[in-house]
C-alpha atoms as a PDB file:
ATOM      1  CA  UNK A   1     -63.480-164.473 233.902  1.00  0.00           C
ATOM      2  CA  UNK A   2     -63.914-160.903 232.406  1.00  0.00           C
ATOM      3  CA  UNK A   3     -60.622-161.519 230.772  1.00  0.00           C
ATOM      4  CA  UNK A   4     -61.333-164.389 229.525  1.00  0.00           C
ATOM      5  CA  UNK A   5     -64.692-162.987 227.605  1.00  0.00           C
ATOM      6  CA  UNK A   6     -62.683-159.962 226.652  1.00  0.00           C
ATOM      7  CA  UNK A   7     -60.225-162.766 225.031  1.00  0.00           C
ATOM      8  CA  UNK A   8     -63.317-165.005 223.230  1.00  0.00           C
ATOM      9  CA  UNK A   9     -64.855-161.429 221.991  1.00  0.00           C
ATOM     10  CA  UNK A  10     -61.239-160.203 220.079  1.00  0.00           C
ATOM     11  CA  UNK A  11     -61.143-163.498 218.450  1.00  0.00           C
ATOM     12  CA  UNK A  12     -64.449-163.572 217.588  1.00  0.00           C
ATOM     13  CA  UNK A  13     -63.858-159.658 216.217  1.00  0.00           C
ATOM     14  CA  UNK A  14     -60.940-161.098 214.503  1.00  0.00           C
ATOM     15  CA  UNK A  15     -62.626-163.675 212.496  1.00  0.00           C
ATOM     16  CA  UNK A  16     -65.621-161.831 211.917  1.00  0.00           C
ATOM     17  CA  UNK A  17     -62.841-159.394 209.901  1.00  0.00           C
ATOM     18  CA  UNK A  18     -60.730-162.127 208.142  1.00  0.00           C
ATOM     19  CA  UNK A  19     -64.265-163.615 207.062  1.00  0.00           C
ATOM     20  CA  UNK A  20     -65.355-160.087 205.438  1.00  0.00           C
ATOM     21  CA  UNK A  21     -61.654-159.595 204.099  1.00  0.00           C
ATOM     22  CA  UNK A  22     -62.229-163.121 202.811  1.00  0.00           C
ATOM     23  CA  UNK A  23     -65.541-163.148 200.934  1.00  0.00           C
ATOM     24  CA  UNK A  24     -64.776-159.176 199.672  1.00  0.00           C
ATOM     25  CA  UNK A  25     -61.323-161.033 197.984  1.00  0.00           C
ATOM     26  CA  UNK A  26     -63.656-163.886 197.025  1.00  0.00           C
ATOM     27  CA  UNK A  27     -66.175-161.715 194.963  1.00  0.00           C
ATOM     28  CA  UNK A  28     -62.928-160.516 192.618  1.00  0.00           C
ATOM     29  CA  UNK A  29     -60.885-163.479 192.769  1.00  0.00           C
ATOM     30  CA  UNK A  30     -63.246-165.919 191.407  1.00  0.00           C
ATOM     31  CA  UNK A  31     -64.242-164.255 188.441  1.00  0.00           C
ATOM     32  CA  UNK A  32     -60.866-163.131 187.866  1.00  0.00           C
ATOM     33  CA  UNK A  33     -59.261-166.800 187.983  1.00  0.00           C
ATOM     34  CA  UNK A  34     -62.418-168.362 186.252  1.00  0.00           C
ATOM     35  CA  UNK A  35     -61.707-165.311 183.097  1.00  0.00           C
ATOM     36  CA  UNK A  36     -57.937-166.650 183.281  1.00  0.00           C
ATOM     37  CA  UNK A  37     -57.816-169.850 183.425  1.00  0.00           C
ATOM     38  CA  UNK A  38     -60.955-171.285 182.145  1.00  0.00           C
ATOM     39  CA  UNK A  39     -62.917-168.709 179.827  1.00  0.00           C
ATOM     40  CA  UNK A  40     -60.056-167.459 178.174  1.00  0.00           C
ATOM     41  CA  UNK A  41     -59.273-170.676 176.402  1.00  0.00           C
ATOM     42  CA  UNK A  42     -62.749-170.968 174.968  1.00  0.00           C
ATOM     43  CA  UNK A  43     -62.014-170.412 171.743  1.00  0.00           C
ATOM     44  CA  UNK A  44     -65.312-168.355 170.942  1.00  0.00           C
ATOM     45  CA  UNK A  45     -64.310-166.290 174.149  1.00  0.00           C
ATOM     46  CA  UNK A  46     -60.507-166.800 173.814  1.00  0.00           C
ATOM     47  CA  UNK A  47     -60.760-164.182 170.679  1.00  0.00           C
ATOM     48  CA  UNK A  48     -63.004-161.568 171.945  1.00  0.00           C
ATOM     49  CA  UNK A  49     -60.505-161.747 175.525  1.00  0.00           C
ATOM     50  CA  UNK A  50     -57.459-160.955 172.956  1.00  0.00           C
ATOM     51  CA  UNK A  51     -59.115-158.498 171.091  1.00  0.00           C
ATOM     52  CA  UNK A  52     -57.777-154.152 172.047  1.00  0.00           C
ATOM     53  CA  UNK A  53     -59.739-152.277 173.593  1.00  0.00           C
ATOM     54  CA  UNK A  54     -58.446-148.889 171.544  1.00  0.00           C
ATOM     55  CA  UNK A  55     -56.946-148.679 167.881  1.00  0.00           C
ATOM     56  CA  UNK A  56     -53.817-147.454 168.836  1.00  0.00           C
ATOM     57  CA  UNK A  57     -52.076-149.821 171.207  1.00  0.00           C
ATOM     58  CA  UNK A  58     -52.058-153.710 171.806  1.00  0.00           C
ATOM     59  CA  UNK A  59     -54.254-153.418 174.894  1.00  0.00           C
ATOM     60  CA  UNK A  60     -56.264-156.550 174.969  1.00  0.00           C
ATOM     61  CA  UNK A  61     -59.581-156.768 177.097  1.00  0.00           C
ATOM     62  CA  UNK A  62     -58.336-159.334 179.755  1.00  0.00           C
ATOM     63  CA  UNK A  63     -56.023-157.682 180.843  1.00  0.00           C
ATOM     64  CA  UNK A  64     -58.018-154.707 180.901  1.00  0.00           C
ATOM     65  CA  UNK A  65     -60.450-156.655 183.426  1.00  0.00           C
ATOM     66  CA  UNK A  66     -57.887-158.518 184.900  1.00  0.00           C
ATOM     67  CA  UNK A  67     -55.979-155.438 186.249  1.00  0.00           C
ATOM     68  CA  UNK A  68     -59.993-154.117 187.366  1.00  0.00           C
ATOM     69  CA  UNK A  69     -60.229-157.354 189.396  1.00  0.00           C
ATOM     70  CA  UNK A  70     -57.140-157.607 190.574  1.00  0.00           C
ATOM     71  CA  UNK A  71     -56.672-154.123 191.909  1.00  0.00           C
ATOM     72  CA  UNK A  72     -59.580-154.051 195.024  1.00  0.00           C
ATOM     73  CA  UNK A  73     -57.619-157.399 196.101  1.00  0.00           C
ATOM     74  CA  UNK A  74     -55.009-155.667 196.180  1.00  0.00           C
ATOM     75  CA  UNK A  75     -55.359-152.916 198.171  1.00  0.00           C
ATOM     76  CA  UNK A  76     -58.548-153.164 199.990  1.00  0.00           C
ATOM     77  CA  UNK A  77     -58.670-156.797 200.522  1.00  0.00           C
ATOM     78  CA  UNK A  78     -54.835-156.625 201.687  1.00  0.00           C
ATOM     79  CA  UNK A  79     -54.520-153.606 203.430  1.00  0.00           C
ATOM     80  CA  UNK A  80     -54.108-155.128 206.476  1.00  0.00           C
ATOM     81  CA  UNK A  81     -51.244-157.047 205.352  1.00  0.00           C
ATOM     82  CA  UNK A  82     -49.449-153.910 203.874  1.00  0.00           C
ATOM     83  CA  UNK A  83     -50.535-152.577 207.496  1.00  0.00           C
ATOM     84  CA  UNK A  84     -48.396-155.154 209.390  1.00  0.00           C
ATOM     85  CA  UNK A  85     -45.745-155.125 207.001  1.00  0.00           C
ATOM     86  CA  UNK A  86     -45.428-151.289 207.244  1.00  0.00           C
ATOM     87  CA  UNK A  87     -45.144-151.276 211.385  1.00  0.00           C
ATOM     88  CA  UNK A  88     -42.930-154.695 211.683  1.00  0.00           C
ATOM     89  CA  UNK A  89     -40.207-152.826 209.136  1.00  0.00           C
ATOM     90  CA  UNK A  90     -40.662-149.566 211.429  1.00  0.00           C
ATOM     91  CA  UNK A  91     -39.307-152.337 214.194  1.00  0.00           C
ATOM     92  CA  UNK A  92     -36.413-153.586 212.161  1.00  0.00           C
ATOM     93  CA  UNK A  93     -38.183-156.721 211.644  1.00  0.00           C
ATOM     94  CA  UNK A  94     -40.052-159.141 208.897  1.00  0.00           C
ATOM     95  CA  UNK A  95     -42.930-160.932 209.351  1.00  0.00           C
ATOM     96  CA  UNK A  96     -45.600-163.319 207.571  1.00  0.00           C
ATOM     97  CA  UNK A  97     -47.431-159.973 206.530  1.00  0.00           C
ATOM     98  CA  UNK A  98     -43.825-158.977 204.713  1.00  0.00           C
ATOM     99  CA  UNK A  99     -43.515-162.005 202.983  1.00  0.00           C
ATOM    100  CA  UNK A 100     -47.892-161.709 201.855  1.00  0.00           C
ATOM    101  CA  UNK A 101     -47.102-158.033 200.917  1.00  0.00           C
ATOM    102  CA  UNK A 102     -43.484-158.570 198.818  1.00  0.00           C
ATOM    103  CA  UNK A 103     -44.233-161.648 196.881  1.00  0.00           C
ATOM    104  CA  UNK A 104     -48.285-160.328 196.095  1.00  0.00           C
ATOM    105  CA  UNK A 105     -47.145-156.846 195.209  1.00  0.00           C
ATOM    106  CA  UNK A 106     -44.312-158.351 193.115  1.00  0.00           C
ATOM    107  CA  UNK A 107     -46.860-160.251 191.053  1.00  0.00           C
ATOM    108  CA  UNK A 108     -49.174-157.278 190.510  1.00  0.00           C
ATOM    109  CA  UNK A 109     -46.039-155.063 189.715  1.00  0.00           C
ATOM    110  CA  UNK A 110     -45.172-157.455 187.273  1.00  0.00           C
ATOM    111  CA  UNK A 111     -48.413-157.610 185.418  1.00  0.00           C
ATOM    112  CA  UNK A 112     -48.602-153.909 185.836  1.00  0.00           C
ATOM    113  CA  UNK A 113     -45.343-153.288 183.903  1.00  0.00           C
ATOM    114  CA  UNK A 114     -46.075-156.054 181.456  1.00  0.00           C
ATOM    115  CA  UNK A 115     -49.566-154.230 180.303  1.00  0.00           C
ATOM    116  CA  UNK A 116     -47.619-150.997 180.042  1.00  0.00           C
ATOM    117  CA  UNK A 117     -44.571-152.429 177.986  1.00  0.00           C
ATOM    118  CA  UNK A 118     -47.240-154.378 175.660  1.00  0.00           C
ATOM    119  CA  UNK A 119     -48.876-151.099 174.971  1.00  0.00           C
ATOM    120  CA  UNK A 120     -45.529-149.094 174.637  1.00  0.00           C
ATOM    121  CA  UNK A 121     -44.114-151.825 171.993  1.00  0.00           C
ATOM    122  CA  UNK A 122     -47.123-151.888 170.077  1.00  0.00           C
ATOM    123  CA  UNK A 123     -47.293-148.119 169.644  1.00  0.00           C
ATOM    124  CA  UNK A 124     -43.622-147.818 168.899  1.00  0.00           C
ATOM    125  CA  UNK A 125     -43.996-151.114 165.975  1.00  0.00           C
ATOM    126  CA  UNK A 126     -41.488-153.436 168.566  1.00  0.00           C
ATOM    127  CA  UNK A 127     -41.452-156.952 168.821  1.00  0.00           C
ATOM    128  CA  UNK A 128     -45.038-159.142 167.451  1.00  0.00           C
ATOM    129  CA  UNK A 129     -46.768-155.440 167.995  1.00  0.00           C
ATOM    130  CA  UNK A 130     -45.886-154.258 165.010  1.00  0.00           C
ATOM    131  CA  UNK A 131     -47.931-150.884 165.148  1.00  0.00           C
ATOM    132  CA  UNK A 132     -51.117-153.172 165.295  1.00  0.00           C
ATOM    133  CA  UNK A 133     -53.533-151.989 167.704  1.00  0.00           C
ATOM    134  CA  UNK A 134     -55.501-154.986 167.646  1.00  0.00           C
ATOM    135  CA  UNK A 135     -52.031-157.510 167.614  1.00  0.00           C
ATOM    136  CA  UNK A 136     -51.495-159.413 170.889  1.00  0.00           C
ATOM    137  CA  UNK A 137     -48.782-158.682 173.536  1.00  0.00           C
ATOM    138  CA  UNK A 138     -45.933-159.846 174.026  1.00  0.00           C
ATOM    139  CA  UNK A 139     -45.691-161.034 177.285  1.00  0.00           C
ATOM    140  CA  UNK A 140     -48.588-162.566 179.387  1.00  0.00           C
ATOM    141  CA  UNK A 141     -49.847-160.935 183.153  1.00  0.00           C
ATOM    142  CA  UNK A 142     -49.575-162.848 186.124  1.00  0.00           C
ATOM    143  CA  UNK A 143     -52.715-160.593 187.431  1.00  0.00           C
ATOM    144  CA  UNK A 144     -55.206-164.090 189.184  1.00  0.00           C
ATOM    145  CA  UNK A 145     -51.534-165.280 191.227  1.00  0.00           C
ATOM    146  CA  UNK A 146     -51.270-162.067 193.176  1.00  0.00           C
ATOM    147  CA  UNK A 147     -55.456-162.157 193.776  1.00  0.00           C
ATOM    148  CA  UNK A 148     -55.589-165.969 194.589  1.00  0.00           C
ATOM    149  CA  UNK A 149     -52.682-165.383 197.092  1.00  0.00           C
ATOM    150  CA  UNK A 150     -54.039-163.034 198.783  1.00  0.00           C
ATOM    151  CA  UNK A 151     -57.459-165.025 199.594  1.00  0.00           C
ATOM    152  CA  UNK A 152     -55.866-168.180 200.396  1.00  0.00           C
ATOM    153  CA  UNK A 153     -54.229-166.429 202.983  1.00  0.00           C
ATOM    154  CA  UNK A 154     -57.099-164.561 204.172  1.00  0.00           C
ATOM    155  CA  UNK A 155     -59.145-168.200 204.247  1.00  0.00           C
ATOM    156  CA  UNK A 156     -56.461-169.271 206.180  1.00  0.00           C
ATOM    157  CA  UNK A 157     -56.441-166.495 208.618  1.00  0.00           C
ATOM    158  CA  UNK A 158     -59.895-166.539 208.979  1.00  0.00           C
ATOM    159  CA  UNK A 159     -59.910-170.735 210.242  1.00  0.00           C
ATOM    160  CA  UNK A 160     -57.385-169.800 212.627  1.00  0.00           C
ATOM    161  CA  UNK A 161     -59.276-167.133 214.166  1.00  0.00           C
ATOM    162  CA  UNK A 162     -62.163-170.008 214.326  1.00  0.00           C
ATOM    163  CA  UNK A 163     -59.671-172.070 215.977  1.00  0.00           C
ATOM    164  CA  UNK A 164     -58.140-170.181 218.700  1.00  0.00           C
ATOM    165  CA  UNK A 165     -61.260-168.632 219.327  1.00  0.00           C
ATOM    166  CA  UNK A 166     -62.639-172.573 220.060  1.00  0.00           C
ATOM    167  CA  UNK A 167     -59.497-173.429 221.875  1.00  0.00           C
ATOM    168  CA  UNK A 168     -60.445-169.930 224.305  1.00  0.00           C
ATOM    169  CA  UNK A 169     -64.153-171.332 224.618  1.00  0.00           C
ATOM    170  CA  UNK A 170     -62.362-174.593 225.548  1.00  0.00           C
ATOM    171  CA  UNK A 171     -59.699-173.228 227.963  1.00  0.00           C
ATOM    172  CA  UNK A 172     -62.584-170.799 229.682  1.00  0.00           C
ATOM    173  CA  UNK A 173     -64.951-173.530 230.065  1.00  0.00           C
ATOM    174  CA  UNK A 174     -61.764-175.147 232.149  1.00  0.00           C
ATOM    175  CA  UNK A 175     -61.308-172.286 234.200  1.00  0.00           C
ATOM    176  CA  UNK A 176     -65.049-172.478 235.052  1.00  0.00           C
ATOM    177  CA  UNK A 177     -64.679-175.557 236.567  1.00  0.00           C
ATOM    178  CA  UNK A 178     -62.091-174.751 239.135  1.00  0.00           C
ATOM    179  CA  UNK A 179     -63.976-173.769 242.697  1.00  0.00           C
ATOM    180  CA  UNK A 180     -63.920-169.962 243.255  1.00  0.00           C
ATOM    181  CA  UNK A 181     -64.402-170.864 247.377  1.00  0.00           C
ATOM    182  CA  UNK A 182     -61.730-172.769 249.649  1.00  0.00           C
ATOM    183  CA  UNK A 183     -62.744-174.724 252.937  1.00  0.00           C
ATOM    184  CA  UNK A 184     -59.525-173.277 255.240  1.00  0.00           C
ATOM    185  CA  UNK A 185     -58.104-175.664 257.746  1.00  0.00           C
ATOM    186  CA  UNK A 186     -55.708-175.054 260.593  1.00  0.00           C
ATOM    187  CA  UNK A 187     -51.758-175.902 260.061  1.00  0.00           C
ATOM    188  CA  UNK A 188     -51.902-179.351 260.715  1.00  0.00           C
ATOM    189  CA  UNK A 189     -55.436-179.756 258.574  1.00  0.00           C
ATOM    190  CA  UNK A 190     -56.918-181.155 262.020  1.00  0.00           C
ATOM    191  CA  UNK A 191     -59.827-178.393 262.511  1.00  0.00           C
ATOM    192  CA  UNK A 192     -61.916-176.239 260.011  1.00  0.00           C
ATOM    193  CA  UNK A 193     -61.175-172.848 260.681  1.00  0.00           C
ATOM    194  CA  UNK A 194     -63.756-171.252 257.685  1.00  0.00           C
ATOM    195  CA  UNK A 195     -66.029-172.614 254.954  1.00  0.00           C
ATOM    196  CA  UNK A 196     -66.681-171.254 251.370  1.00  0.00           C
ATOM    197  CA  UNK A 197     -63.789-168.767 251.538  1.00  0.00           C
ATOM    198  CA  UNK A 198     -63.394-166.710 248.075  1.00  0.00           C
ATOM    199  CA  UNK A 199     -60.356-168.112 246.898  1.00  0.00           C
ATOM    200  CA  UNK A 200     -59.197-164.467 246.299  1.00  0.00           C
ATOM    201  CA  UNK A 201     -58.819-164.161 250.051  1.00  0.00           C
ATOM    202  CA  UNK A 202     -56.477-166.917 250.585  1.00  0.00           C
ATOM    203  CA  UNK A 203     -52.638-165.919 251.204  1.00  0.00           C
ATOM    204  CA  UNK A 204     -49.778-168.204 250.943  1.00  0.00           C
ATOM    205  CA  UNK A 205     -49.260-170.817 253.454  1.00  0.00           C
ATOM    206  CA  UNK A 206     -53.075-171.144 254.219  1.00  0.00           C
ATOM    207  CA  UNK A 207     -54.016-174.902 254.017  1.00  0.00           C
ATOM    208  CA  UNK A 208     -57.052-175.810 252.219  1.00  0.00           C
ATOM    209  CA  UNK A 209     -59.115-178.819 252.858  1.00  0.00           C
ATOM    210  CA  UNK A 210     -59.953-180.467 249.704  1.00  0.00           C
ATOM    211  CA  UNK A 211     -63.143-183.355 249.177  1.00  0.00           C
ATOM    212  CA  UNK A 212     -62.622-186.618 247.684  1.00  0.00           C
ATOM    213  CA  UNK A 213     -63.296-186.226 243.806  1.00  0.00           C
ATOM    214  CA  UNK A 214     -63.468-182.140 244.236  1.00  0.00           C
ATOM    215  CA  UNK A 215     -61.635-179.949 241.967  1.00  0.00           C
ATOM    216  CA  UNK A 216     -58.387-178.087 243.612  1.00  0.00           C
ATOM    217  CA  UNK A 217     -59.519-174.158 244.125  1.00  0.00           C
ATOM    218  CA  UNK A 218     -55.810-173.086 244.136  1.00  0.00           C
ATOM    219  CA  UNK A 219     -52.286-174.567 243.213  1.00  0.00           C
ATOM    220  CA  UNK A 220     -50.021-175.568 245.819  1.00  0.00           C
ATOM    221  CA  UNK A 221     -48.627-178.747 247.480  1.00  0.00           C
ATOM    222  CA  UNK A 222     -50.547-181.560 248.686  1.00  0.00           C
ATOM    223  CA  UNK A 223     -49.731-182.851 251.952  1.00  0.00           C
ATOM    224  CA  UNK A 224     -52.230-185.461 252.087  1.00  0.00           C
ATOM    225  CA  UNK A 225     -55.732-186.711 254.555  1.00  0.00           C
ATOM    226  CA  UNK A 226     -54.988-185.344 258.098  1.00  0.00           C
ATOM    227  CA  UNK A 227     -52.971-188.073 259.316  1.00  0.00           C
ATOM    228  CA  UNK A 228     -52.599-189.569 256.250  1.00  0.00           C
ATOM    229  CA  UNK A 229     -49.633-189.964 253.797  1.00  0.00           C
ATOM    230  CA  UNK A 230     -48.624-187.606 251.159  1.00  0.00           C
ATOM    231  CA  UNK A 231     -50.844-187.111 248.334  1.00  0.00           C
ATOM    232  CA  UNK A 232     -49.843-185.880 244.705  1.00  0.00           C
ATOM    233  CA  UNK A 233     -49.349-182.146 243.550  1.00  0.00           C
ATOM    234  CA  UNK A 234     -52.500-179.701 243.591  1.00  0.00           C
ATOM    235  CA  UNK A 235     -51.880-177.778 240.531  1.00  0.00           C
ATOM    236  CA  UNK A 236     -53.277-180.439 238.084  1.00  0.00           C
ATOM    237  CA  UNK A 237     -57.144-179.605 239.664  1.00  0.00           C
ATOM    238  CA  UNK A 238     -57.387-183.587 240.701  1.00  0.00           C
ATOM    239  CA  UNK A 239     -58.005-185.049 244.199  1.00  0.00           C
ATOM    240  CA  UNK A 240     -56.351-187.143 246.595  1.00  0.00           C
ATOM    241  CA  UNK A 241     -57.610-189.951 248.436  1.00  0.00           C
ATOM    242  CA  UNK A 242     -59.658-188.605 251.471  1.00  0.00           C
ATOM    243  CA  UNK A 243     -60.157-184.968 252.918  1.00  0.00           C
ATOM    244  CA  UNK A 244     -56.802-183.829 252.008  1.00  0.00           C
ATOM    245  CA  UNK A 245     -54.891-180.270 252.087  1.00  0.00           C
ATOM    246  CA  UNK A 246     -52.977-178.423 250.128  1.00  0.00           C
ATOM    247  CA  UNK A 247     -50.227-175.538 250.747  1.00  0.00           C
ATOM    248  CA  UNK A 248     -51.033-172.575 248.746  1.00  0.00           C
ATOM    249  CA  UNK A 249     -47.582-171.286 247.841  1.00  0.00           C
END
């Protein structure tokens, strides 16, 4: 039983955590895809979003703010994936965390370098730059796919921590119903040798009586009412016909 709670309270730890992680991701990643995909093709908005942010380089404002959002996603929100990542390739091994960590860092890599080149070319007069600070760059940051990865996952994590820890609750409130005493009956189940035995006591071979409709208190074989027939197997916490026994192997 104290296993069990120690079980339901680590899940319950565990989602509390995804939920933070979650919600913390949340709080960047919903501004940041809303500036991306939604504000930034207002047109009144769409041209103050392209405008630089300095004279001297193409270095528009979204992705200024984009890279600012995208960033505490990516290594606060995340850091638990870069965590398991980091320990499964000390094993020699790849898991979902590796796959989270390589394709999200990938995708903020990418914008990363993209931001840099943009301002490089326009300073150096390449491409549609120019030498215009104020021109717009040349390629376009993937910045809100990296983010919105990262709390989909997180959301994800976070309803399976829910689940298991309901499926504990569930497989707890089983265990509860299995009887922690044993009524112990001589070898042939004839005579009833002691009543409300902790079932911690019992050693292989003892025979058990068990009550019509009563739960089975151990696993074992049935061997049926005292001179009765055979009954079917104890393990499955059902009952046999009358006051049956049961071998506890």
């Amino acid at each position: 039983a104290a296993g069990a709670t120690d079980a339901q309270d680590a899940l319950r730890a565990e989602g509390r955590a995804y939920r933070n992680r979650f919600l913390f991701a949340s709080a960047f990643t919903v501004p940041l895809f809303l500036l991306t995909m939604v504000v930034k093709h207002i047109p009144a908005a769409h041209a103050r979003l392209t405008e630089s942010v300095t004279a001297e380089a193409a270095l528009p404002l979204i992705d200024v703010l984009a890279w600012a959002l995208a960033t505490p996603v990516q290594f606060v929100a995340a850091a638990g994936f870069y965590r398991g990542a980091y320990y499964a390739a000390k094993k020699g091994r790849s898991t979902m965390d590796t796959l989270i960590t390589l394709g999200t860092s990938i995708a903020y890599g990418f914008s990363v370098v993209v931001v840099v080149l943009n301002v490089v070319r326009s300073v150096r007069g390449d491409g549609d730059g120019g030498g215009d600070g104020g021109a717009p760059p040349t390629e376009a940051t993937v910045f809100e796919t990296a983010a919105l990865l990262i709390t989909v996952v997180l959301f994800g994590k976070w309803l399976e921590a829910l689940a298991k820890g309901r499926a504990a609750a569930g497989v707890a409130a089983l265990g509860r119903l299995t009887p922690q005493t044993a009524t112990v009956l001589s070898a042939d189940g004839g005579t009833v040798l002691a009543e409300g035995v902790p079932v911690a006591l019992l050693s292989p071979g003892d025979t058990v009586g068990v009550k019509p409709g009563a739960g089975f208190p151990v696993d074992g074989e049935v061997v049926g009412p005292p001179g009765g027939g055979g009954g079917r197997d104890g393990g499955d916490g059902g009952s046999d016909g009358g006051d049956g026994g049961a071998i506890v192997t």
